[in-house]
Protein backbone atom coordinates (compact mmCIF):
# COMPACT_ATOMS: atom_id res chain seq x y z
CA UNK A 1 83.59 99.43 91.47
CA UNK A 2 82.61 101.06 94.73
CA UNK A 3 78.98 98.54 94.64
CA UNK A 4 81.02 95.63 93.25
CA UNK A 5 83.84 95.63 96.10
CA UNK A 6 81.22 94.95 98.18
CA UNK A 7 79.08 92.46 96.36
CA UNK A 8 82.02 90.56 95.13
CA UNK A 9 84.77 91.53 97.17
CA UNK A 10 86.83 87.67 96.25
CA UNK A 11 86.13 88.91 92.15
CA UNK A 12 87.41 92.43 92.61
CA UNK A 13 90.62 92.87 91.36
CA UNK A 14 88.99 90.75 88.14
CA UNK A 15 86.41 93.18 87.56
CA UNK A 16 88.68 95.56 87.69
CA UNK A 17 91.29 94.79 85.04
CA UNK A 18 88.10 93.65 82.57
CA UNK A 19 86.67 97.26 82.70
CA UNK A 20 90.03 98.62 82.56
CA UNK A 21 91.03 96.15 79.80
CA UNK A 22 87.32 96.37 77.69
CA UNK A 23 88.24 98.04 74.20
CA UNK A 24 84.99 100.45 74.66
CA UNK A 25 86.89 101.84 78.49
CA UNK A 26 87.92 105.28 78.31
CA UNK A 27 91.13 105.84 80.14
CA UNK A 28 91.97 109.46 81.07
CA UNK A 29 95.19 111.21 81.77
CA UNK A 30 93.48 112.48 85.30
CA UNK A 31 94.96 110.66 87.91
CA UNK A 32 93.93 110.77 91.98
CA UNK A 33 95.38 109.40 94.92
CA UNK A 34 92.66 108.60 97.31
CA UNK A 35 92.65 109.74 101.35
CA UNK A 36 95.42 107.21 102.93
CA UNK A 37 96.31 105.07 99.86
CA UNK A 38 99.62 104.44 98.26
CA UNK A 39 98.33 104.55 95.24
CA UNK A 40 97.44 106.77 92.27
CA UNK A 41 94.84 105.71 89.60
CA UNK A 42 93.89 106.96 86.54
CA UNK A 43 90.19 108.02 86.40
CA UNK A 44 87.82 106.07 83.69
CA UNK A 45 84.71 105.60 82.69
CA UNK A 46 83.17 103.24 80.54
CA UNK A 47 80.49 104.74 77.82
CA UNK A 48 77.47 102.20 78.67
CA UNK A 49 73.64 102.86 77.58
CA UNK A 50 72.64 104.33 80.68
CA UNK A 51 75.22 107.31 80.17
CA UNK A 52 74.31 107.50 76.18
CA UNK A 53 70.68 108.02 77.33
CA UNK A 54 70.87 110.23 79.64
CA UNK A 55 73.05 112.36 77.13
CA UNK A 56 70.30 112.22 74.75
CA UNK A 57 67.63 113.02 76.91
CA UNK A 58 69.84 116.31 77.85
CA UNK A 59 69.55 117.34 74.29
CA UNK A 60 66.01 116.09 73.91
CA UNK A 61 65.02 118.76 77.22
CA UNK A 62 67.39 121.32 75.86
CA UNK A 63 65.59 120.93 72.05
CA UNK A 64 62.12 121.37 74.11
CA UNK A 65 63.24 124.30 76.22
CA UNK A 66 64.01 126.21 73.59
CA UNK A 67 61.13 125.36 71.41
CA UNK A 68 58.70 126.53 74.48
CA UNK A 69 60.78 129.74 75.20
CA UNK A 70 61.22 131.36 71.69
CA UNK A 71 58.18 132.39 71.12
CA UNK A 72 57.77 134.12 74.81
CA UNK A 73 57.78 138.09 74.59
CA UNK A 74 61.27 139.81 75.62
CA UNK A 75 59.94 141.18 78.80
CA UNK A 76 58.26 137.87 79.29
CA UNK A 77 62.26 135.80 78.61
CA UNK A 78 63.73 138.55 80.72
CA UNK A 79 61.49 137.82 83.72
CA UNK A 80 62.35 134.50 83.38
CA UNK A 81 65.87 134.40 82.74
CA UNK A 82 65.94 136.97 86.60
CA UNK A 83 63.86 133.96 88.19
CA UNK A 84 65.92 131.21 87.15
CA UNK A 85 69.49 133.69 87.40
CA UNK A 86 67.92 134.23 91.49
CA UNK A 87 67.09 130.48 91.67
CA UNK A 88 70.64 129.86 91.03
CA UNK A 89 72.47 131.86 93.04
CA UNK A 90 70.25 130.83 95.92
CA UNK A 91 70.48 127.37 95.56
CA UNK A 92 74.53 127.53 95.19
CA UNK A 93 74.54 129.93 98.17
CA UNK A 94 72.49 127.23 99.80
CA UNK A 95 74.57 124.43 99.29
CA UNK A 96 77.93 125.96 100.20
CA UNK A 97 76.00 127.47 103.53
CA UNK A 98 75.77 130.56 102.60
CA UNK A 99 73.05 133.06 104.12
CA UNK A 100 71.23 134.69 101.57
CA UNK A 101 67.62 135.29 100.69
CA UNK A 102 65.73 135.26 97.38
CA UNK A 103 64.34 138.37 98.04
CA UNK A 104 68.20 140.16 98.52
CA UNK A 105 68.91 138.81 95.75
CA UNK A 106 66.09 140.07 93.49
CA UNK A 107 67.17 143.45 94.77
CA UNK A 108 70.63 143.08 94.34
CA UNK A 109 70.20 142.48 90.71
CA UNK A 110 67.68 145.45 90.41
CA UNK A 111 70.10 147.39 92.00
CA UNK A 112 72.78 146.16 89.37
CA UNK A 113 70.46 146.54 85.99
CA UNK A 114 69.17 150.38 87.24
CA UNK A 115 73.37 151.10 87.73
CA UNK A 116 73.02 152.34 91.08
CA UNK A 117 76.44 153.98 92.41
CA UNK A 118 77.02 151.96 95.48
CA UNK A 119 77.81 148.04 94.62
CA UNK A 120 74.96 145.57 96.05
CA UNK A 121 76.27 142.23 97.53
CA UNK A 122 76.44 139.62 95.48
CA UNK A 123 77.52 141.95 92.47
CA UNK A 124 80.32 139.96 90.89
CA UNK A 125 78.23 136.54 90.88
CA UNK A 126 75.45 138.27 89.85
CA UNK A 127 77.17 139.95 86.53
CA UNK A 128 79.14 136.94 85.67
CA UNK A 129 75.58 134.60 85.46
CA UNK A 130 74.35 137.81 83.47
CA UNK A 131 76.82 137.72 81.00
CA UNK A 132 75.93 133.80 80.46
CA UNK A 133 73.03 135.15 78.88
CA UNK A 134 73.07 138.60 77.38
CA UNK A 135 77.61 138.94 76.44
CA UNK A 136 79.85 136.77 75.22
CA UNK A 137 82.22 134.31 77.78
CA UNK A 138 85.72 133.39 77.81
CA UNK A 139 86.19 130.19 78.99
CA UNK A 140 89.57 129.35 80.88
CA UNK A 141 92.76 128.53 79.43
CA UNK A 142 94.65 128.85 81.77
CA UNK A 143 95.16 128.25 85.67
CA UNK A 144 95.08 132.04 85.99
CA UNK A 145 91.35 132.37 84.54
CA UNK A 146 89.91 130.09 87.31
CA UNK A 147 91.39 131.91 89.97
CA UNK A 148 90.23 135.55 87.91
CA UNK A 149 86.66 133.15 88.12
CA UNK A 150 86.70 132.61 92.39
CA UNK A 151 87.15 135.93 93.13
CA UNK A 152 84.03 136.91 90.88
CA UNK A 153 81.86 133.85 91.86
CA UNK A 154 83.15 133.08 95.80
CA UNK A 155 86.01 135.12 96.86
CA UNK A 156 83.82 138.29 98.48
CA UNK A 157 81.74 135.90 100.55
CA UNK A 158 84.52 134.28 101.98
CA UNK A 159 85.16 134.16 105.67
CA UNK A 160 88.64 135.81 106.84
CA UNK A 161 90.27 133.29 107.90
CA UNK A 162 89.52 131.02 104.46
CA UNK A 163 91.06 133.78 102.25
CA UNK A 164 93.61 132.54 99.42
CA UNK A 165 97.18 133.79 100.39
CA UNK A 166 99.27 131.70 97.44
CA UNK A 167 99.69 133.13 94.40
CA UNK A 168 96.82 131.61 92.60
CA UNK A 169 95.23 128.98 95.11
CA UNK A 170 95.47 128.06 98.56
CA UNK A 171 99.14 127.25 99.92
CA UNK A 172 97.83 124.56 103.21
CA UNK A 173 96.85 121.35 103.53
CA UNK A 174 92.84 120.87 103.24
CA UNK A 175 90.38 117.93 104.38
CA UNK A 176 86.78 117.65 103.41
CA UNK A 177 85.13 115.78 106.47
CA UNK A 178 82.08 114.10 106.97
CA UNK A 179 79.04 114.94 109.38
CA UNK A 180 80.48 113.02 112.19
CA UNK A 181 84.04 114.45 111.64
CA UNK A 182 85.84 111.87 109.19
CA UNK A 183 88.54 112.53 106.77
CA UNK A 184 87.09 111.61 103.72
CA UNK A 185 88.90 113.37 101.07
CA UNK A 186 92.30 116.07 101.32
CA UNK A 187 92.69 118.01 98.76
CA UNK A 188 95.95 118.68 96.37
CA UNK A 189 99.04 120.07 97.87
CA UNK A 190 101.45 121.58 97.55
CA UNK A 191 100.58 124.66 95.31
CA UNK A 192 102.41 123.97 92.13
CA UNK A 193 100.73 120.29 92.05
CA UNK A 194 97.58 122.65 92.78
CA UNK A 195 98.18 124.44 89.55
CA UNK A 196 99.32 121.44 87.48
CA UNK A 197 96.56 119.31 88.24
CA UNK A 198 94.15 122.58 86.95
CA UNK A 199 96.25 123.38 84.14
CA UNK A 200 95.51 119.40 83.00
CA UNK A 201 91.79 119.91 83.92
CA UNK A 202 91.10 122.56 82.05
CA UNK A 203 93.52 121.15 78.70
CA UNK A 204 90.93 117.90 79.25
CA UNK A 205 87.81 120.02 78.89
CA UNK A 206 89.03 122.62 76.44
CA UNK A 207 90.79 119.42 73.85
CA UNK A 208 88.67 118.11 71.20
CA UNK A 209 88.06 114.94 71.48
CA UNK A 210 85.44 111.51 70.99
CA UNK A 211 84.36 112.50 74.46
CA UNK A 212 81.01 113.96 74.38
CA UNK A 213 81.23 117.42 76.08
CA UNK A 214 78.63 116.60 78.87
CA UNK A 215 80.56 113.95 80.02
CA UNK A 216 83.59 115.92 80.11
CA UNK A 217 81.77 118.67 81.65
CA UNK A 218 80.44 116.17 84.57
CA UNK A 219 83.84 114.98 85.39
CA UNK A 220 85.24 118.10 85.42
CA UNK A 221 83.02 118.49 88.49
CA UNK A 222 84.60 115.63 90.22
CA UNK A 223 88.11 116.59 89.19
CA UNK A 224 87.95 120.75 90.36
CA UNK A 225 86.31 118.86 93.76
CA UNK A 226 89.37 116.25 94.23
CA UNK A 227 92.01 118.86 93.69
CA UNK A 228 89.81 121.44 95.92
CA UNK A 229 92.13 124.54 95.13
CA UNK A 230 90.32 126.95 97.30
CA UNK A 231 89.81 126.51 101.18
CA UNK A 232 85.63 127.57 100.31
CA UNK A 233 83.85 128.09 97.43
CA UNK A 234 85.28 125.19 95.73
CA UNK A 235 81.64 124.18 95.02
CA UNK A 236 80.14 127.74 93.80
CA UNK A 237 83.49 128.12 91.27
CA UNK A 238 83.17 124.66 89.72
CA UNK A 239 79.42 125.03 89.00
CA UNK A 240 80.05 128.23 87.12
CA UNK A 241 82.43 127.00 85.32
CA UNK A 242 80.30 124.20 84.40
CA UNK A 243 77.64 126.93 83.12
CA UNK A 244 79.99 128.14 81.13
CA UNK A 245 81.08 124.82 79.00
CA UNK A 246 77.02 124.00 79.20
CA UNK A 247 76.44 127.28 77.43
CA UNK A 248 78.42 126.55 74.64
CA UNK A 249 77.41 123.17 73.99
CA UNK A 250 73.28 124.05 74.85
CA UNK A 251 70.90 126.78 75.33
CA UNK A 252 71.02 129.10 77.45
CA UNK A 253 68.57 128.12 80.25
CA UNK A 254 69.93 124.72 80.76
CA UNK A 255 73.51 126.17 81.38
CA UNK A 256 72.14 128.06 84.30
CA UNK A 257 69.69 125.34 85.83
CA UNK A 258 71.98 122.95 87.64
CA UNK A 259 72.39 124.51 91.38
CA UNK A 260 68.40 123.86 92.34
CA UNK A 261 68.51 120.32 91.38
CA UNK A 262 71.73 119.46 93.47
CA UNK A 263 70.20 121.79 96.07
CA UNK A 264 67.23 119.57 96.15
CA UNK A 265 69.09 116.12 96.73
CA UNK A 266 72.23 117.45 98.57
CA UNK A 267 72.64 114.13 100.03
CA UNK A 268 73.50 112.38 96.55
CA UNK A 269 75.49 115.00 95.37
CA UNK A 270 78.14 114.56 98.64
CA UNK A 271 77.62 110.84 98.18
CA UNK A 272 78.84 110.70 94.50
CA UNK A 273 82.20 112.57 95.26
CA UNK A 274 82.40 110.55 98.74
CA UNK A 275 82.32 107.17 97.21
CA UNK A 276 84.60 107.71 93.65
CA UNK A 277 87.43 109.59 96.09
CA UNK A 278 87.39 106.26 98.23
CA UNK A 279 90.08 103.51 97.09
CA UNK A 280 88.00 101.08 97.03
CA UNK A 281 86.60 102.56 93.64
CA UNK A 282 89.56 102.61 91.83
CA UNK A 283 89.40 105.68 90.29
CA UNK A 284 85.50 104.88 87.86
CA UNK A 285 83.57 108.01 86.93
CA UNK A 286 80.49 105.95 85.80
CA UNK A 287 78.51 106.24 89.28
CA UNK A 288 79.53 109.79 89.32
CA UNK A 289 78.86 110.84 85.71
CA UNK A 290 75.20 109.17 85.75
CA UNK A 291 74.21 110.95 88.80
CA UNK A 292 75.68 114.15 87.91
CA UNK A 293 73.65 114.13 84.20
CA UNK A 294 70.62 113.16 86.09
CA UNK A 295 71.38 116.42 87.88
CA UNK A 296 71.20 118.21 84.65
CA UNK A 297 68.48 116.50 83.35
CA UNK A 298 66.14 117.45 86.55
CA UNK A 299 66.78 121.52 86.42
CA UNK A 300 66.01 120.72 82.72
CA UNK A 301 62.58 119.58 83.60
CA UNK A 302 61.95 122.20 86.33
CA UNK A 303 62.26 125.00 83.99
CA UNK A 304 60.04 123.38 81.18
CA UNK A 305 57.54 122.70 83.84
């Protein structure tokens, strides 16, 4: 709707109530209200070829990765579930801004698997992405379990003056700017809206439903973004979590390959959440979903090249 406004801004409001009104639309119970709008929309999508594909090329790559990694040796799996575990962490760190090196993080993780006494940084992250692969996960059911999730994934690399002081999530305002200081986005408030809009999040990716879990998965993403419940590490928490629905729906490596390939095209990712939080969109996931897949999709074929 974002493209079309634009295109056809006379046919707008048209377009709009045919996608909303097409039999094939999915309608969700996620609502937003964009930055200065009077208005709340539901979020939709509508299920076209392009997002079927993609979908099955996702379980084509995951089908191939883990024909080409079961016959590896262990030690040979383990050194490449620690490459792809640092590659990670690095690449989240690097799209949130925060300093760390490949090499710390290699030793961190030695550090962690040879028990030393003294905790390395990074600890927490490290053993929740560890447990991905070698322990069973509980995913969140309720608001509580995300916040238990920040303060393993984000909370220790948070700055001071950034730290959570409500009860679960942050208790101020927030904006997300741009580069050359716009409001383009607050986030949620106040905190119990915070914690109802999370508690609906996570009942939309934990209920069964025709929705095929990747999708849900993808705009989950967008969702834990527009309510931003944190003041920082929005970003590192949602990805996690993403791992975590990934890993029960697909193997192992491609829950844990999505940071590098949003790390490589940073300017897309902000792009996707810029343009479905703007009014003029109306609340469509379909931009968003298709990029976000093709995110997938790309650490897929890093790790089976």
């Amino acid at each position: 709707m974002h493209k079309y406004h634009y295109k056809e801004p006379k046919k707008v409001e048209t377009e709009y109530q045919r996608r909303i009104s097409s039999v094939n639309t999915q309608i969700l119970d996620l609502t937003i209200k964009p930055h200065k709008s009077s208005k709340q929309f539901n979020l939709y999508f509508v299920p076209t070829l392009t997002i079927l594909s993609l979908v099955s090329k996702i379980e084509r790559y995951n089908s191939l990765l883990k024909e080409l990694s079961f016959p590896l040796p262990d030690g040979a799996k383990e050194s490449l579930h620690d490459d792809i575990i640092v590659n990670e962490l690095f690449s989240t760190n690097q799209i949130e801004g925060v300093k760390s090196t490949k090499k710390e993080i290699v030793q961190s993780m030695r550090e962690i698997k040879e028990k030393y006494t003294k905790k390395p940084r990074f600890h927490s992250m490290l053993k929740s992405y560890l447990r991905i692969l070698y322990a069973d996960n509980k995913l969140p059911r309720i608001t509580k379990d995300v916040r238990e999730i920040y303060d393993n994934i984000a909370a220790s690399e948070i700055e001071e003056n950034n730290k959570i002081e409500g009860p679960l999530f942050r208790k101020e305002s927030v904006s997300v700017v741009s580069a050359t200081d716009r409001v383009i986005h607050e986030g949620v408030n106040p905190h119990y809206l915070i914690e109802e809009k999370m508690q609906e999040l996570i009942n939309f990716l934990n209920e069964k439903d025709e929705i095929e879990k990747v999708i849900k998965i993808a705009i989950s993403h967008y969702y834990f973004g527009y309510i931003h419940p944190f003041y920082d590490g929005n970003g590192r928490t949602s990805r996690f979590i993403n791992s975590l629905y990934l890993n029960e729906e697909y193997d192992k490596l491609t829950a844990i390959s999505l940071s590098r390939s949003i790390d490589n095209d940073k300017k897309t990712y902000y792009d996707i959440f810029d343009k479905t939080n703007s009014v003029i969109n109306r609340g469509e996931l379909n931009y968003f979903i298709e990029k976000f897949l093709g995110f997938i999709i790309e650490g897929q074929k890093t790790l089976i090249t």
